[in-house]
Protein backbone atom coordinates (compact mmCIF):
# COMPACT_ATOMS: atom_id res chain seq x y z
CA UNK A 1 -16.15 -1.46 8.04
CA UNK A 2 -13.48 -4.19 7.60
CA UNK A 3 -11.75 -4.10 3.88
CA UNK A 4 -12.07 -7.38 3.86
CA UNK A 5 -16.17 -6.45 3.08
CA UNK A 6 -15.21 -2.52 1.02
CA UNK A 7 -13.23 -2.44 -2.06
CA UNK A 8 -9.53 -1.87 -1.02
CA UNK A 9 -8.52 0.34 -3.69
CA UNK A 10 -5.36 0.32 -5.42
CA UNK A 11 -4.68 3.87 -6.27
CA UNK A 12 -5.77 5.55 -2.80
CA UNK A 13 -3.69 4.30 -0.43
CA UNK A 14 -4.10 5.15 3.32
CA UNK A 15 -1.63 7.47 5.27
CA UNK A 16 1.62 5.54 6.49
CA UNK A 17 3.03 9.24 7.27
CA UNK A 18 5.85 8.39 10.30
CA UNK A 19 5.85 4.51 9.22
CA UNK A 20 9.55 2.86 8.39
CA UNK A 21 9.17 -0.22 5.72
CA UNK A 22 11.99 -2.08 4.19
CA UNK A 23 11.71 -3.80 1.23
CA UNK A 24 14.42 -6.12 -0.17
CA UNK A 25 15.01 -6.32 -3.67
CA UNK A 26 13.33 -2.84 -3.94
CA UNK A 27 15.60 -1.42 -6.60
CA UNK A 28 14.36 -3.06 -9.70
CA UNK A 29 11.08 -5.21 -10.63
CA UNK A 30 7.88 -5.95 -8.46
CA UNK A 31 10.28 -4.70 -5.36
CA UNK A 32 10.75 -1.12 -7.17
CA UNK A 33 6.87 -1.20 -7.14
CA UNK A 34 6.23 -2.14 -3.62
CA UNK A 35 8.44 1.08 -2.57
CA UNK A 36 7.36 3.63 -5.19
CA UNK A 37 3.77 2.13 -3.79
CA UNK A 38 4.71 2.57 0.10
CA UNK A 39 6.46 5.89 -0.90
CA UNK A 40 3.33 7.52 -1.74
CA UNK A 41 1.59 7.02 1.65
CA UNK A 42 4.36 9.32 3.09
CA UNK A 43 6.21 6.38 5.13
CA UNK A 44 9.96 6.25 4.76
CA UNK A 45 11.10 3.61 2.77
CA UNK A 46 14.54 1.45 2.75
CA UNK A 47 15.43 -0.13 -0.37
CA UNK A 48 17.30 -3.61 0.64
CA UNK A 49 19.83 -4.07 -2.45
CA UNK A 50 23.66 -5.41 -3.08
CA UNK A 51 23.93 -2.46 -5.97
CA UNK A 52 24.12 1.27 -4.83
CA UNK A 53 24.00 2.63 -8.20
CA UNK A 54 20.66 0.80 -8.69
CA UNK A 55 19.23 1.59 -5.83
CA UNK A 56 20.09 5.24 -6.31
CA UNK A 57 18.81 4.77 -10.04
CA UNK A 58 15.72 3.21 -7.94
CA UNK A 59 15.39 6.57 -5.39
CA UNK A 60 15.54 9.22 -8.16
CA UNK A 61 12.79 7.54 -10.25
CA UNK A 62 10.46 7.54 -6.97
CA UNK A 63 11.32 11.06 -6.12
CA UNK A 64 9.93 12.25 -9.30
CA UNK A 65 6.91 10.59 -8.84
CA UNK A 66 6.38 11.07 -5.62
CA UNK A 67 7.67 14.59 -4.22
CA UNK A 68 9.17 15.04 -0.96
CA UNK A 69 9.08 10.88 -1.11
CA UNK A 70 11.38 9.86 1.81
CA UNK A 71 13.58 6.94 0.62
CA UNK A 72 17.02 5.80 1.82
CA UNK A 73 19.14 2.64 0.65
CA UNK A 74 20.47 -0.12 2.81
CA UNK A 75 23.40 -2.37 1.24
CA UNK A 76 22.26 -5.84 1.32
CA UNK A 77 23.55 -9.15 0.04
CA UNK A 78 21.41 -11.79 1.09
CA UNK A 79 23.59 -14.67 -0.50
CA UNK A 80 26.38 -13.64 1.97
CA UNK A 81 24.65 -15.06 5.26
CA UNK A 82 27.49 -13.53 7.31
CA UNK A 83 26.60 -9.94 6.19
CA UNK A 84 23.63 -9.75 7.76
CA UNK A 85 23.54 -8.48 10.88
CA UNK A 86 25.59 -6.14 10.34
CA UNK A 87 23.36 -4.48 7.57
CA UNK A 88 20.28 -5.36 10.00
CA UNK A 89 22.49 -3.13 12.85
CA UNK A 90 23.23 -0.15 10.08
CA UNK A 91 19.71 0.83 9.71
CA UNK A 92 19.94 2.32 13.08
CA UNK A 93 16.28 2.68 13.52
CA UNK A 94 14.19 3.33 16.78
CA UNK A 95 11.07 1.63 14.65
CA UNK A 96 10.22 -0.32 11.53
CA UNK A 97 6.88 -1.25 10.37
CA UNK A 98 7.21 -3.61 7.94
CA UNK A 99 9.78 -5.64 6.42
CA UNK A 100 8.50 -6.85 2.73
CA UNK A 101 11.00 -10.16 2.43
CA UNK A 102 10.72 -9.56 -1.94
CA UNK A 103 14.49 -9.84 -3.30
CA UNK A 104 14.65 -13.48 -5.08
CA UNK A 105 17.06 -14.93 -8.25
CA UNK A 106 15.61 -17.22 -10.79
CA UNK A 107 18.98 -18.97 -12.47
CA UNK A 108 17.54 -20.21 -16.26
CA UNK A 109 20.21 -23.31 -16.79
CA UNK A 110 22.28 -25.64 -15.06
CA UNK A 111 24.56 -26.22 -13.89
CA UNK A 112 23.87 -25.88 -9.88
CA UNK A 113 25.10 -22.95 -8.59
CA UNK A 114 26.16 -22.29 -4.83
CA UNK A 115 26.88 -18.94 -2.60
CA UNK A 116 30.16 -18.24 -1.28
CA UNK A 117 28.68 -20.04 2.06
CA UNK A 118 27.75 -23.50 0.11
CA UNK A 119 24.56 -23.76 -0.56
CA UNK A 120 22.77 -23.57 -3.41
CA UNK A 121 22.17 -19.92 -4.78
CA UNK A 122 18.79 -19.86 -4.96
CA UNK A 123 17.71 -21.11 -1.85
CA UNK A 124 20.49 -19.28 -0.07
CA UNK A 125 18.99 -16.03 -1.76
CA UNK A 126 15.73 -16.00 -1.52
CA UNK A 127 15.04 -18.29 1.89
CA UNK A 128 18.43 -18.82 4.02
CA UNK A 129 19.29 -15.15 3.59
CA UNK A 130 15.35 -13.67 4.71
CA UNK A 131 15.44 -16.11 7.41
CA UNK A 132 18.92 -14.45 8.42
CA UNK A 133 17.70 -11.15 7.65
CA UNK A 134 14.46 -11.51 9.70
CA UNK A 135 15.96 -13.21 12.60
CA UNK A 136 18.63 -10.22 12.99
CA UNK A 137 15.70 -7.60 12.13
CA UNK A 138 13.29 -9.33 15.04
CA UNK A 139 14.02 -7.11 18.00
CA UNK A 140 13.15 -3.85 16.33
CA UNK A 141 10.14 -5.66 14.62
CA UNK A 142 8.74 -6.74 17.79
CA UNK A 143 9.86 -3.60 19.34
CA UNK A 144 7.34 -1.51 17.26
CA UNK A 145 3.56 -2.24 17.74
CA UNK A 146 1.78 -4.07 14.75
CA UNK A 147 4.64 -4.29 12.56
CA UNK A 148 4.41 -6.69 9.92
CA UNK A 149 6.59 -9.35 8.00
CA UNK A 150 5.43 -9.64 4.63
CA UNK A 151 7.13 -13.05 2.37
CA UNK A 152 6.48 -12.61 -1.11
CA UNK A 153 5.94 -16.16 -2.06
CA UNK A 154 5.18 -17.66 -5.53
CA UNK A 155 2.30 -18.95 -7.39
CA UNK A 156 4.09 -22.14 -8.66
CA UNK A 157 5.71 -22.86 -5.34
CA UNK A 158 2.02 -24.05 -4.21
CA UNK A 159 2.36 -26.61 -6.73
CA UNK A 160 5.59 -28.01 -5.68
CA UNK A 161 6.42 -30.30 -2.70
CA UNK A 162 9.36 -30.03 -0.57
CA UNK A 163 12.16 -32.72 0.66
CA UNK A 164 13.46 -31.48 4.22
CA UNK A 165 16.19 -34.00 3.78
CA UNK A 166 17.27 -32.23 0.35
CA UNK A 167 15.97 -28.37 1.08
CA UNK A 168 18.66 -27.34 -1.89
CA UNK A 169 18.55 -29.83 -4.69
CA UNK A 170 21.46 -31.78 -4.62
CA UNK A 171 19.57 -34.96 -6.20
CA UNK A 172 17.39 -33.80 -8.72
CA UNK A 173 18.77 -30.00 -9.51
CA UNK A 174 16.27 -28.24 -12.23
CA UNK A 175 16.68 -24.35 -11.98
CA UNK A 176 12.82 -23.79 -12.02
CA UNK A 177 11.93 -26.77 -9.59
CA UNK A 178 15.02 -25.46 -7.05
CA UNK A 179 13.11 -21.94 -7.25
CA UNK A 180 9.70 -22.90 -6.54
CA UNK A 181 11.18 -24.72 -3.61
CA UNK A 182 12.95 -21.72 -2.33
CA UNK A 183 9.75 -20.04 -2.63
CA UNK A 184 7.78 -23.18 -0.97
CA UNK A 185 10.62 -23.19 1.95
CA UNK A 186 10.15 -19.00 2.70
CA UNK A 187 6.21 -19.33 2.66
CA UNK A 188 6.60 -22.58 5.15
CA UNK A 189 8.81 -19.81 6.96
CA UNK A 190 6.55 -17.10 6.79
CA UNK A 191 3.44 -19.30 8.66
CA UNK A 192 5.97 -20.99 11.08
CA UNK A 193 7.01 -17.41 12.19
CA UNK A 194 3.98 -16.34 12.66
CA UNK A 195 2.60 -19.08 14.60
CA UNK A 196 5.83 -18.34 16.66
CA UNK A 197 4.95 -14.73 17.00
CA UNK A 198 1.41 -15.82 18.32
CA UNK A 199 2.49 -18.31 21.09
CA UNK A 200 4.71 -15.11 21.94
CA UNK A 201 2.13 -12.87 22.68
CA UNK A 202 3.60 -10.09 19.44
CA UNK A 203 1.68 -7.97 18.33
CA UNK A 204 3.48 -8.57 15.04
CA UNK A 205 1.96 -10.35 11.92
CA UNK A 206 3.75 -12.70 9.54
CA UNK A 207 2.49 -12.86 6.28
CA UNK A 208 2.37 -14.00 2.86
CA UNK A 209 1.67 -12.68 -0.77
CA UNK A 210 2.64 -13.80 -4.10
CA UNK A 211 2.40 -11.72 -7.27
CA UNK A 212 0.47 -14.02 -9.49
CA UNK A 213 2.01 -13.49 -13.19
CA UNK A 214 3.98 -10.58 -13.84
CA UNK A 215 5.41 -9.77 -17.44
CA UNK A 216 8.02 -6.73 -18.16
CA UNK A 217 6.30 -6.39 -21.57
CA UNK A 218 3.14 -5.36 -19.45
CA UNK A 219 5.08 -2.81 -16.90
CA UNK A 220 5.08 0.92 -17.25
CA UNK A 221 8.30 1.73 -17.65
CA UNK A 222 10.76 3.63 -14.97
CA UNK A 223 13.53 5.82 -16.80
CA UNK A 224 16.47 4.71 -14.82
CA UNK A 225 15.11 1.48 -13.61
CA UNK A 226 14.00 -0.08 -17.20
CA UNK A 227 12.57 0.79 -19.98
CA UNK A 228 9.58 -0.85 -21.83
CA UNK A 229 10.14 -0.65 -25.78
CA UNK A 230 7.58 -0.34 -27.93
CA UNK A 231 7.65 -3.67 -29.22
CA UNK A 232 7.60 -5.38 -26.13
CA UNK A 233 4.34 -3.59 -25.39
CA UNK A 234 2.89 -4.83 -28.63
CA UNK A 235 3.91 -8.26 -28.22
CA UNK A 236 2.66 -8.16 -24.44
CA UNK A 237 -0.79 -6.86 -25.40
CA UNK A 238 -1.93 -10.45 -26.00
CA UNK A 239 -0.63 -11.83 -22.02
CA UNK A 240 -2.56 -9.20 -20.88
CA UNK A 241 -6.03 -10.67 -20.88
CA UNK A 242 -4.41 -13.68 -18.49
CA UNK A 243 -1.17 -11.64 -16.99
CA UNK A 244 -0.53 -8.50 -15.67
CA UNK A 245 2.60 -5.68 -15.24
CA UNK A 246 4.79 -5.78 -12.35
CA UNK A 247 2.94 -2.57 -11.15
CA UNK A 248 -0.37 -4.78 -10.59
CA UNK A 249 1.83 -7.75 -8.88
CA UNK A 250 2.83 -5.43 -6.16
CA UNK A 251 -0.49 -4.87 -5.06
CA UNK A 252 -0.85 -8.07 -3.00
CA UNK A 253 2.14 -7.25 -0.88
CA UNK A 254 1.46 -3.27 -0.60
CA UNK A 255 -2.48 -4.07 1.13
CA UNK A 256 -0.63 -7.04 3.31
CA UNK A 257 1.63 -3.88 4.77
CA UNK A 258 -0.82 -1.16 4.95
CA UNK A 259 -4.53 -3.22 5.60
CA UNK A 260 -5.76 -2.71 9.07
CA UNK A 261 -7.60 -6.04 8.13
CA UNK A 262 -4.77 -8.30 7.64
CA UNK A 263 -4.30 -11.30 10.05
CA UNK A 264 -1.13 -13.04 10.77
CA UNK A 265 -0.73 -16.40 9.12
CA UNK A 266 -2.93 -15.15 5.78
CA UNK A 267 -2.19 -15.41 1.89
CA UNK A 268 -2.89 -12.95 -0.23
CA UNK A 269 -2.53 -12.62 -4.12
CA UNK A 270 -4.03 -11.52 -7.65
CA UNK A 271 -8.30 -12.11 -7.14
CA UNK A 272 -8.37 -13.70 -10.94
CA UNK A 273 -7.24 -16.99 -10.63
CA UNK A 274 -4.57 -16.28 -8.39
CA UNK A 275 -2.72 -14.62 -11.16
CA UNK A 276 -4.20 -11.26 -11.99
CA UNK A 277 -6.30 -8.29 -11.12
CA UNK A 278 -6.90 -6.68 -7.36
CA UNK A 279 -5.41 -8.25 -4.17
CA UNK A 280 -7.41 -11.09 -2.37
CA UNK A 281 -7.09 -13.47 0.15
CA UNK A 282 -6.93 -16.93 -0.77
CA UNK A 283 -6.73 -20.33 1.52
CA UNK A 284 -3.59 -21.65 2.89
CA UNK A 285 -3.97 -25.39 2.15
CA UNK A 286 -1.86 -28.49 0.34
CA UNK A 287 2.09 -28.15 1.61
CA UNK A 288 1.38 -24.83 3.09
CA UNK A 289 -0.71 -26.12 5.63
CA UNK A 290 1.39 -28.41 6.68
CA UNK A 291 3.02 -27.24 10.10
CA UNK A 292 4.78 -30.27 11.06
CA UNK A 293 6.60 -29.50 7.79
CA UNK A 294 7.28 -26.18 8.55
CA UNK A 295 8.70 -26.56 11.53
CA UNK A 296 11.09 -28.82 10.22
CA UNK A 297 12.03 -26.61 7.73
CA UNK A 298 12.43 -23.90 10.48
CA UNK A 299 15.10 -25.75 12.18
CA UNK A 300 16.84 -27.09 9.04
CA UNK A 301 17.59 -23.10 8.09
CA UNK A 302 18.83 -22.75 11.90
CA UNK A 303 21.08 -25.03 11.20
CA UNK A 304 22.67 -23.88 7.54
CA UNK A 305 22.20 -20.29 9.48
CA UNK A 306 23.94 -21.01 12.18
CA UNK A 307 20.93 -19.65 13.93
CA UNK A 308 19.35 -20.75 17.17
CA UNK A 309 16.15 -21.97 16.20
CA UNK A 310 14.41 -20.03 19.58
CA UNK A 311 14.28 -16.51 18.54
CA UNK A 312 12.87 -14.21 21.38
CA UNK A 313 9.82 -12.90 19.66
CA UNK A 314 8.58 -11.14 22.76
């Protein structure tokens, strides 16, 4: 029976035993989740992050939860657009499942901040560089039967619109507006792709998640990772009847890896009001559904990649 009709349950996973995923940003918050999550179905997983000594940090705390847990680290900077393929070469894999696009910065003030390349950081970080990063990862992707890219979107970037003549802010920079944008411009990525994948013939899904609300006062903590004191858990008790833990948030983008179910093309997130509790699927409508939009965003990152906008997603 399809899970899409049976409960999908959190806490029994099914067997990814010979499976490679990647997630970025997997050394620290909902990312560390994803791969302590994936770990446990006995699938290798590759923690995408710029800090070794967090990612190692990262590995250890997985390891003692999950024994014989196969996890490796790959050095990755996605602000540094010219980096990438050559971290996307150093996996050296013959296969990989799953890439789980997660890693993202949220800058609290102005003033406008760019990468080293020129554009603005948080765009560059969590869009130019998983565009990059996908692109360069696309032959092994399609290479490996029903693998699966998985965006980890937002909840407020469904609320936000999207100027393809200004993708990174330069006439109206707020920090929290330029993120949900990033976020808006990577989930317009994430359905172009996989409408690109489909006119291809792939047997490779593109799809997208977003974690609803997550709170650190409402995360177990990780010794190594980060700590939750104990008066951060009393003053989170409250957010928990609308929010959830960072544990929770990673559910959406765990199922869209591992669900037999999933379809290209498909959002999922938290089932209560798109902000907490088990994952669901939910419509792809407003800006989303746009694909005369995306598209345009799809060749406005060629061009700040430096990309040609015709990948061969055979």
């Amino acid at each position: 029976m399809s899970s899409l009709h049976s409960p999908w349950d959190v806490r029994h996973l099914p067997s990814a035993e010979g499976k490679t995923f990647l997630v970025t940003g997997g050394n620290a918050g909902i990312g560390y989740f994803v791969a302590e999550q994936l770990a446990g179905t006995g699938a290798t997983v590759v923690l995408g992050s710029r800090d070794p000594a967090k990612a190692e940090a990262a590995r250890g705390s997985i390891r003692s939860r999950v024994p014989g847990a196969r996890v490796r680290h790959l050095r990755l900077d996605l602000a540094g657009l010219s980096s990438l393929k050559t971290a996307a070469d150093s996996l050296r894999l013959d296969r990989l499942d799953a890439v789980v696009c997660n890693a993202g910065v949220l800058l609290d003030h102005p003033p406008r901040r760019e990468s080293a390349d020129g554009h603005e950081l948080m765009f560059a970080t969590n869009h130019l560089g998983h565009f990059a990063l996908v692109r360069w990862l696309a032959p092994l992707l399609t290479a490996t039967p029903a693998s699966r890219v998985v965006t980890t979107g937002s909840f407020t970037a469904k609320s936000e619109s999207l100027d393809p003549d200004d993708l990174q802010s330069t006439c109206d920079y707020l920090p929290k507006r330029a993120y949900a944008r990033s976020k808006l411009a990577q989930m317009l990525f994430g359905l172009e792709l996989d409408r690109r994948l489909r006119a291809a013939g792939s047997t490779t899904l593109s799809v997208l998640t977003h974690p609803g609300g997550a709170l650190d006062s409402l995360t177990p903590s990780r010794p190594g990772v980060r700590l939750r004191t104990t008066g951060e858990r009393l003053r989170g008790l409250p957010a928990g009847l609308l929010l959830q833990g960072k544990e929770a948030a990673a559910w959406p983008a765990v199922r869209a890896v591992l669900d037999p179910s999933v379809r290209g093309g498909q959002l999922w997130g938290p089932r209560v009001f798109g902000i907490r509790g088990l994952p669901a699927l939910e419509p792809v409508r407003g800006h989303l559904a746009d694909p005369a939009l995306a598209a345009r965003v799809w060749a406005a990152s060629s061009a700040l990649t430096g990309l040609d906008p015709d990948w061969d997603l055979g």
